[in-house]
C-alpha atoms as a PDB file:
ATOM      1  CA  UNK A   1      47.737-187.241 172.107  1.00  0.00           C
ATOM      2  CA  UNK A   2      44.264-189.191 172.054  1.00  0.00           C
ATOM      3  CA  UNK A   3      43.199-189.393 168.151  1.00  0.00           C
ATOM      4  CA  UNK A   4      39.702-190.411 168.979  1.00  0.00           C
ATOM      5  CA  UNK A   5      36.912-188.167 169.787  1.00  0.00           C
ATOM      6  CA  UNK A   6      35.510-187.337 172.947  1.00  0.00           C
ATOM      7  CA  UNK A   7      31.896-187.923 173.315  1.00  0.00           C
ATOM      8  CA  UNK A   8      30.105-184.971 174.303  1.00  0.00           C
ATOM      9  CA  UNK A   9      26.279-184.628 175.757  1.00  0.00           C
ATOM     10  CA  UNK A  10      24.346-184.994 172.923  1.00  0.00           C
ATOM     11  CA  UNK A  11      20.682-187.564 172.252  1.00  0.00           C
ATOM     12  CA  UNK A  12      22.039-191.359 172.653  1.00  0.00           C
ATOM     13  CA  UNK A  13      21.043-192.035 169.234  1.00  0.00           C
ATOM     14  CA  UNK A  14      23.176-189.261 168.272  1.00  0.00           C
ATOM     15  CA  UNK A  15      25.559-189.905 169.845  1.00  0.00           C
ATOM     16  CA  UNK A  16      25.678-193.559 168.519  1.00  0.00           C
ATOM     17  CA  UNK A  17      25.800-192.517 165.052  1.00  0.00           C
ATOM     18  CA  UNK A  18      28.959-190.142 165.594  1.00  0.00           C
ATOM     19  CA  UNK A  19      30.923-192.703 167.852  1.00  0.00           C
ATOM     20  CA  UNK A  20      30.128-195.545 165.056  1.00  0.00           C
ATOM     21  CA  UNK A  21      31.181-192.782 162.720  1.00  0.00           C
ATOM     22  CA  UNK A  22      34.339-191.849 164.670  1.00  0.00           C
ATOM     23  CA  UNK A  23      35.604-195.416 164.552  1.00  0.00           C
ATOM     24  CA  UNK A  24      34.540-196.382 161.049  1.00  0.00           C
ATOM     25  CA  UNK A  25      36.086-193.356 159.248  1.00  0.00           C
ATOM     26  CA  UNK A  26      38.783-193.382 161.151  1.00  0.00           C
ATOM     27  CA  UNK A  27      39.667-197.086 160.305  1.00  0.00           C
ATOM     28  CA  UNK A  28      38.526-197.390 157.010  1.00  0.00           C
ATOM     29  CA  UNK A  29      38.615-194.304 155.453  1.00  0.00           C
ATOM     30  CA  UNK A  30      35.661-191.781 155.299  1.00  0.00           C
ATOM     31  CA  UNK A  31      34.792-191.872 151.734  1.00  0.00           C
ATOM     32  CA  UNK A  32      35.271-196.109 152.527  1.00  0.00           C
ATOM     33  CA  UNK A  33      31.738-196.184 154.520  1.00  0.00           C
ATOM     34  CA  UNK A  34      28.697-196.071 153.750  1.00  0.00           C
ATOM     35  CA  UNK A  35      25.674-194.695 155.293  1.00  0.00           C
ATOM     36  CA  UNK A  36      23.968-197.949 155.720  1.00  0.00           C
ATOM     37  CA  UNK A  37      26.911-199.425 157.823  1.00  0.00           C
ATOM     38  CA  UNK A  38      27.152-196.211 160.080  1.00  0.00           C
ATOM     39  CA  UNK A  39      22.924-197.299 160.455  1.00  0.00           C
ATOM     40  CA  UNK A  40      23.291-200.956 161.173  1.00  0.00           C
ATOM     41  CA  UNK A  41      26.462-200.754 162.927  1.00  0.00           C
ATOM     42  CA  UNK A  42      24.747-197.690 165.687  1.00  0.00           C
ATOM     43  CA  UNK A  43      21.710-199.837 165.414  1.00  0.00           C
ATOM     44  CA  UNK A  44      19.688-196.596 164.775  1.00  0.00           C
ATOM     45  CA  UNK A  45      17.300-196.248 161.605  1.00  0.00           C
ATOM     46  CA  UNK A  46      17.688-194.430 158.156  1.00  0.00           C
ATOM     47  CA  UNK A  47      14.582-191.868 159.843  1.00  0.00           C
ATOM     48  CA  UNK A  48      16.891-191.202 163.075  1.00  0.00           C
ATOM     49  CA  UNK A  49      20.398-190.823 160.931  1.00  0.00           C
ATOM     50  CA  UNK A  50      18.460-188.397 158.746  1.00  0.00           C
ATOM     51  CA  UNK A  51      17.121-186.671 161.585  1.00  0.00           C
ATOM     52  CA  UNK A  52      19.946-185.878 163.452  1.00  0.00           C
ATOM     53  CA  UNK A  53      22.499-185.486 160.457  1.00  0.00           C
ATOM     54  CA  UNK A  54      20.345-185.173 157.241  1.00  0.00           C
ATOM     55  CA  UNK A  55      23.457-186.175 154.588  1.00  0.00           C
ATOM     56  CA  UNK A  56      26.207-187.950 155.336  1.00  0.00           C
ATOM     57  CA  UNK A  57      28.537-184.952 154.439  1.00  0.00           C
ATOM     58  CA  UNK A  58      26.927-183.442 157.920  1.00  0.00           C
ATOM     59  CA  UNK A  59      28.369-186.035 159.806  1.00  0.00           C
ATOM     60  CA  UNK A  60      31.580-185.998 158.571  1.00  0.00           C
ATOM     61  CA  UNK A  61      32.130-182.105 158.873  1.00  0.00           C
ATOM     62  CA  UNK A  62      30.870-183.095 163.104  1.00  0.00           C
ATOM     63  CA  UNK A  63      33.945-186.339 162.736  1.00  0.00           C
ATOM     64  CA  UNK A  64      36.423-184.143 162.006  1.00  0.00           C
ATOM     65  CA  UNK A  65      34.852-181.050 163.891  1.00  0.00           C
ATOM     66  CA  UNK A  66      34.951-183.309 166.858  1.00  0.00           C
ATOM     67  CA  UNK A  67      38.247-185.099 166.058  1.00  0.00           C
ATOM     68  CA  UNK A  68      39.693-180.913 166.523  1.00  0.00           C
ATOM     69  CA  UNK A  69      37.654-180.590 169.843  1.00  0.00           C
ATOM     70  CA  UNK A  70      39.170-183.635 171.993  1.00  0.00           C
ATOM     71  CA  UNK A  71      42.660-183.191 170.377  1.00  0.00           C
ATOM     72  CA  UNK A  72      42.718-179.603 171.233  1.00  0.00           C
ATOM     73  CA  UNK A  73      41.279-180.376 174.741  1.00  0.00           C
ATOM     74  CA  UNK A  74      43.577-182.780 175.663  1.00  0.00           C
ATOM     75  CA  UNK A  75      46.658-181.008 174.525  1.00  0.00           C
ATOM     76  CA  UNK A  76      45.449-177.683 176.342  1.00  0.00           C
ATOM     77  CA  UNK A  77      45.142-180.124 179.478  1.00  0.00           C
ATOM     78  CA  UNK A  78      48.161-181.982 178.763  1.00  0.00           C
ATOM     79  CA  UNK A  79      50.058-178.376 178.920  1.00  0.00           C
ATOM     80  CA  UNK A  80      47.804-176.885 181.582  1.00  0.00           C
ATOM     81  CA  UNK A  81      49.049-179.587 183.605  1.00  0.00           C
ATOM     82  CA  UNK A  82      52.892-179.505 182.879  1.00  0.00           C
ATOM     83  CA  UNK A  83      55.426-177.379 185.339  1.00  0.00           C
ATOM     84  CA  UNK A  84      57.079-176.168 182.457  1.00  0.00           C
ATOM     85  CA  UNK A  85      57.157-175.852 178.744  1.00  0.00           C
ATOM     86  CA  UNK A  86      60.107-177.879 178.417  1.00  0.00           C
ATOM     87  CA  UNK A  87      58.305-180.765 180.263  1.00  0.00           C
ATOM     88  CA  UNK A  88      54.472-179.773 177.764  1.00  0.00           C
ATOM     89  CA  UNK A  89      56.408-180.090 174.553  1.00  0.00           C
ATOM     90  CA  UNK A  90      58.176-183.515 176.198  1.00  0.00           C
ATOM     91  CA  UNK A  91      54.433-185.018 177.265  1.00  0.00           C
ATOM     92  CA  UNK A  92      53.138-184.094 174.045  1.00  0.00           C
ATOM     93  CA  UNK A  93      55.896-185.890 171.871  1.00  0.00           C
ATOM     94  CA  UNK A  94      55.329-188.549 173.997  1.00  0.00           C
ATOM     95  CA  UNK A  95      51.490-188.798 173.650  1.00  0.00           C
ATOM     96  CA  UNK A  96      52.354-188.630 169.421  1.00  0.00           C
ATOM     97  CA  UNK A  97      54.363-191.779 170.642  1.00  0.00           C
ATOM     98  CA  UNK A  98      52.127-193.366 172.449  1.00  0.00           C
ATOM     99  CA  UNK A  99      49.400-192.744 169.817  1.00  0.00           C
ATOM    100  CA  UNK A 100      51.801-194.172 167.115  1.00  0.00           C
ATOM    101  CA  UNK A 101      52.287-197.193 169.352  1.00  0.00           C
ATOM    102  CA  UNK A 102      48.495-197.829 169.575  1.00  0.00           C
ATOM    103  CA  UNK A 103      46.947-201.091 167.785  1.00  0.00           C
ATOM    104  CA  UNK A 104      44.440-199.157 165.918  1.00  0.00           C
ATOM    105  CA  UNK A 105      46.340-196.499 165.127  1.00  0.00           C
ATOM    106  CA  UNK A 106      46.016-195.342 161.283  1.00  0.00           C
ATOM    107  CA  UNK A 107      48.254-192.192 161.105  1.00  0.00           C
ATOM    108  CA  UNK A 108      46.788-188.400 161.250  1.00  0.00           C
ATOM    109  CA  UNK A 109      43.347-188.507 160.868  1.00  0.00           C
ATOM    110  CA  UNK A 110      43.293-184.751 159.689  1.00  0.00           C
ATOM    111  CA  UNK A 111      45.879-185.887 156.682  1.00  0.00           C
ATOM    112  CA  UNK A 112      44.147-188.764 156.419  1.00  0.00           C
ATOM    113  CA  UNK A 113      40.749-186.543 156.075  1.00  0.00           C
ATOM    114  CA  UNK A 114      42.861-184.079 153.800  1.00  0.00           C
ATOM    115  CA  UNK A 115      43.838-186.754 151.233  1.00  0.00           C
ATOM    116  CA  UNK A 116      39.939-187.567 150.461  1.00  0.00           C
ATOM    117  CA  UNK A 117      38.687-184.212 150.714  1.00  0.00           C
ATOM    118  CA  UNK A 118      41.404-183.155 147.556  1.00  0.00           C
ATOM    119  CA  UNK A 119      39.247-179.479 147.759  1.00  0.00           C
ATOM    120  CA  UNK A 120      41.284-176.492 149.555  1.00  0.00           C
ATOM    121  CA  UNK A 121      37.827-175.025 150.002  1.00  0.00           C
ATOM    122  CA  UNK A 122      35.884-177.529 150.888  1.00  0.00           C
ATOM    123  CA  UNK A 123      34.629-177.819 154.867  1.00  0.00           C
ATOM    124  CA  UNK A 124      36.608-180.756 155.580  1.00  0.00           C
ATOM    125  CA  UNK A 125      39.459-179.023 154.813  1.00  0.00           C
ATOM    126  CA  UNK A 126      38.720-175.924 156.264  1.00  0.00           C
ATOM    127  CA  UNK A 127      38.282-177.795 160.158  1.00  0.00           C
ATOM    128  CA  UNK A 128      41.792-179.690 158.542  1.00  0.00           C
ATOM    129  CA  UNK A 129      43.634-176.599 157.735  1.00  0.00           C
ATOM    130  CA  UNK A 130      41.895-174.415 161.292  1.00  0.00           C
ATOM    131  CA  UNK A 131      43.487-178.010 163.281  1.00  0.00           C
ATOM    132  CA  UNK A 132      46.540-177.676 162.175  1.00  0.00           C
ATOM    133  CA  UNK A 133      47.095-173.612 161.975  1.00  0.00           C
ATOM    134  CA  UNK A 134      46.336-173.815 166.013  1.00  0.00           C
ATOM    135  CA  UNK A 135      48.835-177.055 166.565  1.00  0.00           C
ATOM    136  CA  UNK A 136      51.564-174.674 165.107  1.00  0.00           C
ATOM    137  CA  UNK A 137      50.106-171.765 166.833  1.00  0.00           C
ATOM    138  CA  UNK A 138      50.495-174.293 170.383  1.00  0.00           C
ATOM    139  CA  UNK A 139      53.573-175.671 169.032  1.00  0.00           C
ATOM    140  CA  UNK A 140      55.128-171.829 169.124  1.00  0.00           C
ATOM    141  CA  UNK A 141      54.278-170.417 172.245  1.00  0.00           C
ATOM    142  CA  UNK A 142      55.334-173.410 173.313  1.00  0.00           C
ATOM    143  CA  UNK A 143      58.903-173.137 171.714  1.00  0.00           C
ATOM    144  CA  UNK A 144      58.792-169.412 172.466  1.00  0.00           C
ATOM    145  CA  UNK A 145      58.316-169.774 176.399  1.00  0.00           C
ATOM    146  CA  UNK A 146      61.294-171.672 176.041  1.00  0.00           C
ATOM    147  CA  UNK A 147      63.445-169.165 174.446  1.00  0.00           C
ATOM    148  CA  UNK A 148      63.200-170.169 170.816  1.00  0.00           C
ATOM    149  CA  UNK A 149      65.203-167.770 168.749  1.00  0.00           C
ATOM    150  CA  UNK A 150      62.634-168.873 165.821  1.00  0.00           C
ATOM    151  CA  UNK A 151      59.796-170.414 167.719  1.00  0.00           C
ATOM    152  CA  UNK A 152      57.643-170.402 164.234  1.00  0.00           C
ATOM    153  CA  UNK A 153      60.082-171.686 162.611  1.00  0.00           C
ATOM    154  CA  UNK A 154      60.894-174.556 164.700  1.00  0.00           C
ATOM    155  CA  UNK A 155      56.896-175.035 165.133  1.00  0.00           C
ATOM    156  CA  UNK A 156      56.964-175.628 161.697  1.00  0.00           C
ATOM    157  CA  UNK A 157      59.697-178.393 161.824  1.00  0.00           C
ATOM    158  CA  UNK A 158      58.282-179.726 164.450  1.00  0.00           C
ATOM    159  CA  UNK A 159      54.468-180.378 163.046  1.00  0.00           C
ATOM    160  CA  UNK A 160      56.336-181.800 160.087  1.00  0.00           C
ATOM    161  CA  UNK A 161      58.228-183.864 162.150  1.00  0.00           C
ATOM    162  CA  UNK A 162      54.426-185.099 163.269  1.00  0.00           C
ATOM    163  CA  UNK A 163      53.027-185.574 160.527  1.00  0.00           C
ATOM    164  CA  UNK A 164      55.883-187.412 159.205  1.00  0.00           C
ATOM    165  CA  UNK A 165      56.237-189.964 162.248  1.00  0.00           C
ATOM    166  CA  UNK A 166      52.333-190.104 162.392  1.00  0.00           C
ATOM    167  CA  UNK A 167      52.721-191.621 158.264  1.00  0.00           C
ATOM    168  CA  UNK A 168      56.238-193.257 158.598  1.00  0.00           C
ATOM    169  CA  UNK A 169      54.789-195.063 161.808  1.00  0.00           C
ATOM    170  CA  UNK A 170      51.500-195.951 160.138  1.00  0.00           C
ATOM    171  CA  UNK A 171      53.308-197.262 156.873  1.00  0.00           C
ATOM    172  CA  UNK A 172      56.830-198.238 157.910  1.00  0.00           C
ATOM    173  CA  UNK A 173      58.597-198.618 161.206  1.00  0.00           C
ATOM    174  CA  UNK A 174      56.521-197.233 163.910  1.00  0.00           C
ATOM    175  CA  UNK A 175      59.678-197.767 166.561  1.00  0.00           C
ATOM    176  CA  UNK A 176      61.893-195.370 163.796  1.00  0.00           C
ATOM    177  CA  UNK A 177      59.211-192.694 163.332  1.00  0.00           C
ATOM    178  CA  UNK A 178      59.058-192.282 166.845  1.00  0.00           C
ATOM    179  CA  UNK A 179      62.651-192.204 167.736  1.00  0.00           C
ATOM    180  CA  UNK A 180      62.989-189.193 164.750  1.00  0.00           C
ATOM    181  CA  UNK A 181      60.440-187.341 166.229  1.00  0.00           C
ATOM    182  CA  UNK A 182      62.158-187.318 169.546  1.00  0.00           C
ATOM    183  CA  UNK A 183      65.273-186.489 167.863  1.00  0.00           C
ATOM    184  CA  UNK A 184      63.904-184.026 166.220  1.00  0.00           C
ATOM    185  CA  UNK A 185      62.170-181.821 168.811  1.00  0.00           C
ATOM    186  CA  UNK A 186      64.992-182.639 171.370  1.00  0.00           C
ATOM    187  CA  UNK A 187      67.043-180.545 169.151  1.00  0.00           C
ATOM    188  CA  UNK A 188      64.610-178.007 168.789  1.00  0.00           C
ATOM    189  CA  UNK A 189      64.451-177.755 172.688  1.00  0.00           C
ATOM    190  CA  UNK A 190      68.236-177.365 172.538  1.00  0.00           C
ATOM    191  CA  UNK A 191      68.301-174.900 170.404  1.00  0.00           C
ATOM    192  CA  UNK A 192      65.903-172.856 172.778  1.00  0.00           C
ATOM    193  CA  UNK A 193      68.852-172.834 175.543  1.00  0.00           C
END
């Protein structure tokens, strides 16, 4: 599972100013950064960061709007591309591994987003709460093309077995958050049999 964002087609200085975004918010938090370092660091002026975003809540609704975007295309592809359920849900613990394993990894960036954005109906939270309703939604059919008795059920555990290797291998032992989570949905797979 890729945690960065995909860059898209979009006006180079645009697109400089949500890539510098992307990376800063991402590592150091998005209430953490500042408009002016998002400016110096794309190398873009305060007229062309206003232009294209005109507050910096606007650009981090399109962070986390386009953190949703390649994390939902990559997992769609990851599945299209799998002969079999069994073998999707497999790839995609293994790409939460992977991702955990990663040097600049900094756990979930949609919990991460959720913890500074305290608001239930605020817009962060809204792209935060859409994310993760269609990661169970995947998780399901998933678990339900391979005979789940409770596929939502067992999508449940399993995006809580996520998020909890995504923080447990940000703040502890990356090597034991990923070994639970492959614990854990291994026995949800069995349970599908």
């Amino acid at each position: 599972m890729t945690i960065s964002a995909t860059p898209v087609d979009r006006a180079p200085a645009k697109g400089r100013i949500l890539d510098t975004a992307d990376v800063l918010f991402y590592a150091d938090g998005i209430r953490g950064v500042g408009v002016d370092r998002i400016i110096a660091t794309a190398s873009v002026t305060k007229a062309t960061f206003y232009k294209h975003f005109r507050a910096k809540d606007n650009l981090i609704l399109a962070y986390i709007s386009g953190r949703h975007a390649s994390v939902r295309a990559n997992l769609e592809t990851l599945i299209a591309d799998a002969p079999d359920a069994r073998t999707a849900l497999d790839r995609i613990v293994q790409s939460i591994v992977d991702a955990i394993a990663a040097p600049d990894f900094r756990g979930c960036p949609f919990i991460n987003a959720a913890a500074e954005f305290p608001e239930a109906d605020h817009p962060v939270r809204r792209v935060v709460t859409e994310h993760r309703e269609w990661l169970t939604d995947t998780y399901a059919e998933l678990l339900r093309d391979l005979g789940h008795p409770f596929a939502g059920d067992a999508a449940d555990e399993l995006l809580l077995a996520r998020d909890g290797a995504m923080a447990g291998g940000y703040a502890g032992d990356s090597i034991a958050a990923s070994a639970a989570l492959g614990r854990i949905a291994g026995r949800l797979s069995e349970r599908s049999l």
